[in-house]
Protein backbone atom coordinates (compact mmCIF):
# COMPACT_ATOMS: atom_id res chain seq x y z
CA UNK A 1 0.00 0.00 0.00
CA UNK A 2 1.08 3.53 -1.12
CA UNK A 3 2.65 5.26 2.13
CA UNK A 4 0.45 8.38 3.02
CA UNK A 5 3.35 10.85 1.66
CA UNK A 6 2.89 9.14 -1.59
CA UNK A 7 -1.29 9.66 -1.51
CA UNK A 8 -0.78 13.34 -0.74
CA UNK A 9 1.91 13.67 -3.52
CA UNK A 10 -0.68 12.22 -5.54
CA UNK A 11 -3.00 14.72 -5.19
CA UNK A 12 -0.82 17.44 -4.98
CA UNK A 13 0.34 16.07 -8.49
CA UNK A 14 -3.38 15.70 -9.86
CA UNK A 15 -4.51 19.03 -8.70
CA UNK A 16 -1.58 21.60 -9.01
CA UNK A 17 1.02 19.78 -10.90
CA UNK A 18 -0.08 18.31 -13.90
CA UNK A 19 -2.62 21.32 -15.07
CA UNK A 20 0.29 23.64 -14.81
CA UNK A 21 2.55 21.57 -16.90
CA UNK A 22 0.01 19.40 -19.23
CA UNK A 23 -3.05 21.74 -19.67
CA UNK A 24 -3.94 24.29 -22.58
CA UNK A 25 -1.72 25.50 -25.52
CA UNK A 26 0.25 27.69 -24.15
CA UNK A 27 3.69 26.33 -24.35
CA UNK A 28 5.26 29.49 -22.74
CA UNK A 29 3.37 29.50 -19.51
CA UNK A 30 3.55 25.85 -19.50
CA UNK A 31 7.64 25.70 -19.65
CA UNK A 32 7.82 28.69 -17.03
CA UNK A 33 5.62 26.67 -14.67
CA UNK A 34 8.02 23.39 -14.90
CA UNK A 35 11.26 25.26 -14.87
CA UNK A 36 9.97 26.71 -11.18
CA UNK A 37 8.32 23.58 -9.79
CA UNK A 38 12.00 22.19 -10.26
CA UNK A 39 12.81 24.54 -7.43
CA UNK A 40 10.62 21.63 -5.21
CA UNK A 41 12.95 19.23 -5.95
CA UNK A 42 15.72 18.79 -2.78
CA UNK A 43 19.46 18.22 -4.59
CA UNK A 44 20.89 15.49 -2.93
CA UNK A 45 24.36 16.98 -1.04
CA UNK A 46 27.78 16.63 -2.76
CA UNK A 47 26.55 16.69 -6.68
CA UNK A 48 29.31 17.71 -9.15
CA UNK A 49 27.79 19.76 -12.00
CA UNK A 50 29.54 20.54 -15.01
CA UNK A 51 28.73 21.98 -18.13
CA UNK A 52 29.85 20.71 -21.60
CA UNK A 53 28.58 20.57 -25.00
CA UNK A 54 28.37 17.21 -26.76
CA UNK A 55 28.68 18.05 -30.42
CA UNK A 56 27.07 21.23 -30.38
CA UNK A 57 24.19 19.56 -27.91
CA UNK A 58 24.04 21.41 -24.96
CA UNK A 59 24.52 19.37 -21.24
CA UNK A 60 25.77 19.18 -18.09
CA UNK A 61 27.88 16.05 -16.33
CA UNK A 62 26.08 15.39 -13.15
CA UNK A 63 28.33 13.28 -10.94
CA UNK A 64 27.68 11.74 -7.39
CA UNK A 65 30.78 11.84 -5.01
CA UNK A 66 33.03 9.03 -6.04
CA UNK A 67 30.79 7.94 -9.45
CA UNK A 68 33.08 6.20 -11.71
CA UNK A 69 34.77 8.40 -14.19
CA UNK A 70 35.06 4.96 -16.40
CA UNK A 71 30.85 4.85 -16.42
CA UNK A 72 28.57 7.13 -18.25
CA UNK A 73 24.87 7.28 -18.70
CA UNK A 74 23.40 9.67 -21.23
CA UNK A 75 20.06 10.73 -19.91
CA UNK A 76 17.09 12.25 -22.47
CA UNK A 77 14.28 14.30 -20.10
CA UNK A 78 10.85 13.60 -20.13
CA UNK A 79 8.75 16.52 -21.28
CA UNK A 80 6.08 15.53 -24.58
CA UNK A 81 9.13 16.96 -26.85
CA UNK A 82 7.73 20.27 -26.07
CA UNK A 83 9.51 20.95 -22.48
CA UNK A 84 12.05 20.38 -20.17
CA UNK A 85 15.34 21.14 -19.38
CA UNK A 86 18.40 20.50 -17.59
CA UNK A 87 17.20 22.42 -14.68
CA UNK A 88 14.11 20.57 -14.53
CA UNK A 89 15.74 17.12 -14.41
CA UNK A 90 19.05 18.09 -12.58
CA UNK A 91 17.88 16.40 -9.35
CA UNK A 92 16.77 13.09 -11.12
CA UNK A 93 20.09 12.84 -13.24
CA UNK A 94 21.73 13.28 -9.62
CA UNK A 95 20.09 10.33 -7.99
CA UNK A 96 20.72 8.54 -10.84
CA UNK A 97 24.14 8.83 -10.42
CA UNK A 98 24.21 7.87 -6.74
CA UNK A 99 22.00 4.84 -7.49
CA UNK A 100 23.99 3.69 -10.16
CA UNK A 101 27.63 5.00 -9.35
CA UNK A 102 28.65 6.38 -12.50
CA UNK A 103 28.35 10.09 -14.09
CA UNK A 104 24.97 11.38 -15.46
CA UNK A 105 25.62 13.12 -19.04
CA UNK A 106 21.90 15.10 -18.61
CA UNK A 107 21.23 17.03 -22.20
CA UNK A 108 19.09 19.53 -23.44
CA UNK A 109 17.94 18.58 -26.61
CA UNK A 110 15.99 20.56 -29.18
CA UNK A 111 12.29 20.80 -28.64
CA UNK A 112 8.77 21.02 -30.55
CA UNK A 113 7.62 23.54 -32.21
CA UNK A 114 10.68 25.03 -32.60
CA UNK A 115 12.33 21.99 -33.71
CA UNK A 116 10.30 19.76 -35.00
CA UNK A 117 11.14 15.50 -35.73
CA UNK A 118 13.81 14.55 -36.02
CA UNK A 119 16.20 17.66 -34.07
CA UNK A 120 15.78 15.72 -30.92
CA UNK A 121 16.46 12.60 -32.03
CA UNK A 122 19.34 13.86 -33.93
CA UNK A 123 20.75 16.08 -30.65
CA UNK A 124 20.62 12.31 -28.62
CA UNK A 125 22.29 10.54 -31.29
CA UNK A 126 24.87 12.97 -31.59
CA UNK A 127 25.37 13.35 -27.19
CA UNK A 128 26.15 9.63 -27.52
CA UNK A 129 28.73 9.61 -30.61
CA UNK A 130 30.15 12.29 -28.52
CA UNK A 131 30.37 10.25 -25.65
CA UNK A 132 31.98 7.64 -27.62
CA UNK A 133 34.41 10.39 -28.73
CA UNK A 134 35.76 10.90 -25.21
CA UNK A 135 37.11 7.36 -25.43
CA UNK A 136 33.89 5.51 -23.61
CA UNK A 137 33.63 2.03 -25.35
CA UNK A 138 30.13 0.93 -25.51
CA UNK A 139 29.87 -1.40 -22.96
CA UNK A 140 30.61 1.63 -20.42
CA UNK A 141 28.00 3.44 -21.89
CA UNK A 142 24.46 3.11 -20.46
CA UNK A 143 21.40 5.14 -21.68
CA UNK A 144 17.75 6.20 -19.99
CA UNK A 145 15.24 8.19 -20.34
CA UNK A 146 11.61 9.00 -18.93
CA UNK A 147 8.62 9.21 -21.38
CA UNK A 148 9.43 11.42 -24.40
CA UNK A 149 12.88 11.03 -23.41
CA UNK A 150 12.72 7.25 -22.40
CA UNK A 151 10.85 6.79 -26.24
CA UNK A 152 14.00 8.62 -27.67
CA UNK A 153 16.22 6.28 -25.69
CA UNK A 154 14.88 3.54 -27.83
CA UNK A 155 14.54 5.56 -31.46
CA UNK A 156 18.36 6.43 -30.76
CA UNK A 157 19.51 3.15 -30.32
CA UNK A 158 17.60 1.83 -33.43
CA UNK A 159 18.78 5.04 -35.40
CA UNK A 160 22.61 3.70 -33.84
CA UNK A 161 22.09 0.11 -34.56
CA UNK A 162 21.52 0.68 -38.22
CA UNK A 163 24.61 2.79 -38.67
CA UNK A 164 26.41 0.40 -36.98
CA UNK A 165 27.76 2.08 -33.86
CA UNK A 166 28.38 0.08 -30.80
CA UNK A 167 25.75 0.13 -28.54
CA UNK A 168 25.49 0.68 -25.11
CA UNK A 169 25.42 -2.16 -22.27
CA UNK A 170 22.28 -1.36 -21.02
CA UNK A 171 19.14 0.68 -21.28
CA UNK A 172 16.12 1.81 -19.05
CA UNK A 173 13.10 3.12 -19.82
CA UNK A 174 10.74 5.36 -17.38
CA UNK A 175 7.39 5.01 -18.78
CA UNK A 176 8.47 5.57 -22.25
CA UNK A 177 5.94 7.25 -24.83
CA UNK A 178 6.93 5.08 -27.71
CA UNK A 179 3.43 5.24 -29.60
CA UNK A 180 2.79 9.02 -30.92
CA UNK A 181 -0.42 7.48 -32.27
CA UNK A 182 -1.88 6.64 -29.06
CA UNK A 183 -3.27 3.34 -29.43
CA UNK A 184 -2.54 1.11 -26.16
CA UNK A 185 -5.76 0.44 -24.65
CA UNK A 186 -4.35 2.64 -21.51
CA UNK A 187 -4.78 5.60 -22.87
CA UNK A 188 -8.46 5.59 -22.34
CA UNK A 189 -8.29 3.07 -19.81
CA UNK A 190 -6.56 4.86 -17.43
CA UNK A 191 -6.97 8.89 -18.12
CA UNK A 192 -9.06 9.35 -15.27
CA UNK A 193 -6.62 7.32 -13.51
CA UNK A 194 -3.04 8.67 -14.04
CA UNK A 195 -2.87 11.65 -12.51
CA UNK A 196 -0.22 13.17 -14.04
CA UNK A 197 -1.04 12.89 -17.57
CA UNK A 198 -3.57 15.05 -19.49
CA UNK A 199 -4.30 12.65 -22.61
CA UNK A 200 -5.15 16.08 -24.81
CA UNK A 201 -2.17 17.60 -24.28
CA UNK A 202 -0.23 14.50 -25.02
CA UNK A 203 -2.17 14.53 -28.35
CA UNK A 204 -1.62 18.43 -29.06
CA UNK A 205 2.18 17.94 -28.49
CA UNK A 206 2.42 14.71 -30.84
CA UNK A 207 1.09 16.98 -33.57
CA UNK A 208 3.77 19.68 -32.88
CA UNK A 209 6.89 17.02 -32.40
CA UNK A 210 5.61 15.56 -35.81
CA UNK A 211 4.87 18.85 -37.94
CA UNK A 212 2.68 16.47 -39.94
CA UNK A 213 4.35 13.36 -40.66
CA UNK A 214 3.33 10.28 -39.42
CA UNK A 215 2.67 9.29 -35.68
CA UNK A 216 3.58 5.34 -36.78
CA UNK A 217 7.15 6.08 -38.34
CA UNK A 218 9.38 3.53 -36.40
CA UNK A 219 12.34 6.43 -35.51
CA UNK A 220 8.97 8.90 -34.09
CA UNK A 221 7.14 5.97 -32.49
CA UNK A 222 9.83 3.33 -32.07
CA UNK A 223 7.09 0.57 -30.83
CA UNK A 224 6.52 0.35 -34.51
CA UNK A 225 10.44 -0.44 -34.86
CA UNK A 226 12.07 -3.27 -35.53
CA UNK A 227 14.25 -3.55 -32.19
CA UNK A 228 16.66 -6.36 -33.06
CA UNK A 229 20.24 -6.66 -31.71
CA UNK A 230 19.37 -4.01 -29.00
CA UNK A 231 20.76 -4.06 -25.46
CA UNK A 232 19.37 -5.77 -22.49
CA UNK A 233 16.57 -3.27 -21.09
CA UNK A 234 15.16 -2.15 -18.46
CA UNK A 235 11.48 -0.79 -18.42
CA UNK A 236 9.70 0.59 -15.20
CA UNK A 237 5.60 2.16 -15.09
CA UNK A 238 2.83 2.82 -13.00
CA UNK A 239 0.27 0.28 -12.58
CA UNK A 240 -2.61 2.43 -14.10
CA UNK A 241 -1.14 4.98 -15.43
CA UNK A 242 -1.56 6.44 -19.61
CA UNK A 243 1.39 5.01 -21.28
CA UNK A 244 1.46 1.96 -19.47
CA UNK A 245 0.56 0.15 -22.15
CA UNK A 246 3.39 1.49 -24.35
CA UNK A 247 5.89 0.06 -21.87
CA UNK A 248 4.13 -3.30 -22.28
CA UNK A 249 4.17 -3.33 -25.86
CA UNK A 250 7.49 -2.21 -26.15
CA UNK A 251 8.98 -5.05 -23.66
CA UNK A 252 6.49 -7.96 -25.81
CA UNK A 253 8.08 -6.75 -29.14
CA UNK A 254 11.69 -6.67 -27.55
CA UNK A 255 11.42 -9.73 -25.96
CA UNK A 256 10.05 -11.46 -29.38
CA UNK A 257 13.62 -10.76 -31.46
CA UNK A 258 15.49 -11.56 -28.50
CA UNK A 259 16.37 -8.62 -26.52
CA UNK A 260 16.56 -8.83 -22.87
CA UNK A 261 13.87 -7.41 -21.50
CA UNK A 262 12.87 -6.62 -18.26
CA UNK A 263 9.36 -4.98 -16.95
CA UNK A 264 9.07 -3.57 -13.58
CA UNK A 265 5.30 -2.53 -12.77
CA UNK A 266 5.03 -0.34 -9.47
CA UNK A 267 1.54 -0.46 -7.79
CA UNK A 268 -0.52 2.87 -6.65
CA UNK A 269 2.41 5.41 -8.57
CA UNK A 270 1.40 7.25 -11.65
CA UNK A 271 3.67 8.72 -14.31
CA UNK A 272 7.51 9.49 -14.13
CA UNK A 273 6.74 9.18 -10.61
CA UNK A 274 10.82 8.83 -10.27
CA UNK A 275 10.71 12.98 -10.60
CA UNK A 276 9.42 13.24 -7.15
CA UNK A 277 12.49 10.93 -5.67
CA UNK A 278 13.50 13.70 -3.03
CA UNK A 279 9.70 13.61 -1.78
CA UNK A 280 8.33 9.86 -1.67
CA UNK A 281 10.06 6.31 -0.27
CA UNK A 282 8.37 5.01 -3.10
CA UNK A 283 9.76 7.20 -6.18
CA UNK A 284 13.24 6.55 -4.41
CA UNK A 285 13.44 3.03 -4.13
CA UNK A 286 12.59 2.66 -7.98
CA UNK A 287 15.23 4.51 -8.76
CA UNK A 288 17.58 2.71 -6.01
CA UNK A 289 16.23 -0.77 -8.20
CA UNK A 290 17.40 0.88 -11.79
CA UNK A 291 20.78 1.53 -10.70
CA UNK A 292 20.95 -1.73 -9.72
CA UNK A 293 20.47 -2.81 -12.98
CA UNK A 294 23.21 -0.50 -14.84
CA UNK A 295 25.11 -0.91 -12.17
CA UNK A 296 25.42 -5.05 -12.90
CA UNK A 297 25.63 -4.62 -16.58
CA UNK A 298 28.13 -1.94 -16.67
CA UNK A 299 29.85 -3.95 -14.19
CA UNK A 300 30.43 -7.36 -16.24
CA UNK A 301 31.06 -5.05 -19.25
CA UNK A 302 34.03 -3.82 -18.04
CA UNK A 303 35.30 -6.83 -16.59
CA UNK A 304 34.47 -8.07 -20.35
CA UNK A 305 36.72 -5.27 -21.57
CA UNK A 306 39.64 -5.94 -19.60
CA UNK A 307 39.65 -9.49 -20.17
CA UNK A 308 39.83 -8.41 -23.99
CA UNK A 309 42.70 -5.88 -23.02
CA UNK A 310 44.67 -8.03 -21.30
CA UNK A 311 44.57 -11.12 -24.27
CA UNK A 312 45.32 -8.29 -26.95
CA UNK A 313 48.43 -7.98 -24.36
CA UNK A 314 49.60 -11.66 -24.13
């Protein structure tokens, strides 16, 4: 059972939250209201934060004391492709780093209207080239995301698989929005549900992130992709929330061409609950069980890696 912070979080996030970042069309007031409710958020104590541009993509290295300088995890912001930031998600990216011991690259890609598909895609494909630039192999290299962002995790790696790049070790999702057409029987199932998720303003900022093209193409809507040869994956969602059925679908298709594929289902939370880490036990200990997971895969990769160094040696 939800703990009673979590319940009045909930509401808190039905009443005041959501309608100030997911209501109307006014994309201006919208962004202004997120980039202040990130002043909420508590920054947990000894966070390094450093700024750098990843081939021309703006970001910021967000590094718990002693994270690995060997590990990296390219994060992509939640948002509908419309907002966000790196002030928004700075706290997030930080417990991220403390849960899974290695540095948080957090970027601020290019969003809808101005930039329309495929800027941000392009701005996350480039942050990782970059990061394979600084001399990270792949398998040090993890990426995640949270709904638009945790959708672009996935159209990134397809968009990297095909030009044959060397993909990351691992990958988690936060309830990803990988359908832009909205058809997973949660979206009406569960809009009067999900408190944190208006399903009209979803809707409204598909049509600006697309400028017209269509909501199925596979690098837009990447449950419509063909996700062979990808990394093993991590995907966590809220019981009842909108996009849970995207999550589902995209671990059934993974699973079916082989990928590892995990899906963690949390009862009572609602979407991207991991935002509200520094306010809930609940939000924390998710977060706690994905760097788990990178933690063990970045872990074996690197043992992987120096086995190969040290037969390239003999």
């Amino acid at each position: 059972m939800a703990t009673v912070r979590s319940q009045l979080l909930r509401l808190f996030v039905r009443y005041v939250f959501a309608p100030g970042i997911g209501s109307g069309t006014n994309l201006h007031r919208t962004r202004r209201f997120l980039e202040a409710a990130s002043y909420l958020a508590m920054m947990p104590r000894g966070i390094k934060v450093e700024s750098v541009t990843a081939h021309g993509v703006l970001a910021e290295w967000v590094s718990a004391p002693h994270a690995s300088e060997h590990h990296a995890i390219l994060y992509l912001h939640g948002g509908a492709f419309v907002q966000g930031s790196l002030n928004t998600y700075r706290d997030l990216a930080a417990r991220v780093s403390l849960a899974s011991g290695a540095r948080v690259l957090l970027i601020e890609y290019r969003l809808a209207p101005e930039h329309p598909f495929p800027a941000a895609l392009d701005d996350a494909v480039a942050a990782y080239q970059w990061l394979l630039a600084q001399g990270f192999s792949g398998g040090c290299i993890a990426v995640a995301g949270d709904s638009a962002g945790g959708g672009l995790v996935i159209s990134a790696l397809v968009s990297l698989r095909d030009s044959q790049t060397k993909l990351p070790a691992a990958v988690v999702c936060i309830s990803p929005w990988v359908d832009l057409a909205m058809e997973g029987e949660s979206v009406s199932k569960y809009q009067q549900t999900d408190p944190m998720i208006r399903v009209d303003f979803l809707r409204f900022a598909a049509d600006l992130y697309l400028a017209g093209r269509d909501p199925r193409l596979p690098l837009a809507s990447p449950v419509y992709a063909d996700l062979t040869g990808l990394p093993p994956l991590l995907v966590q969602v809220g019981e009842e929330e909108v996009l849970a059925s995207d999550s589902m679908r995209l671990v059934e298709r993974a699973r079916a061409v082989g990928v590892d594929a995990k899906l963690e289902v949390s009862r009572e939370m609602w979407h991207c609950w991991h935002a509200f880490a520094s306010m809930v036990p609940e939000a924390q200990a998710t977060v706690d069980s994905l760097g788990a997971f990178l933690r063990g895969h970045l872990v074996i990769d690197i043992r992987h890696n120096r086995n190969q160094r040290s037969n390239h040696a003999i």
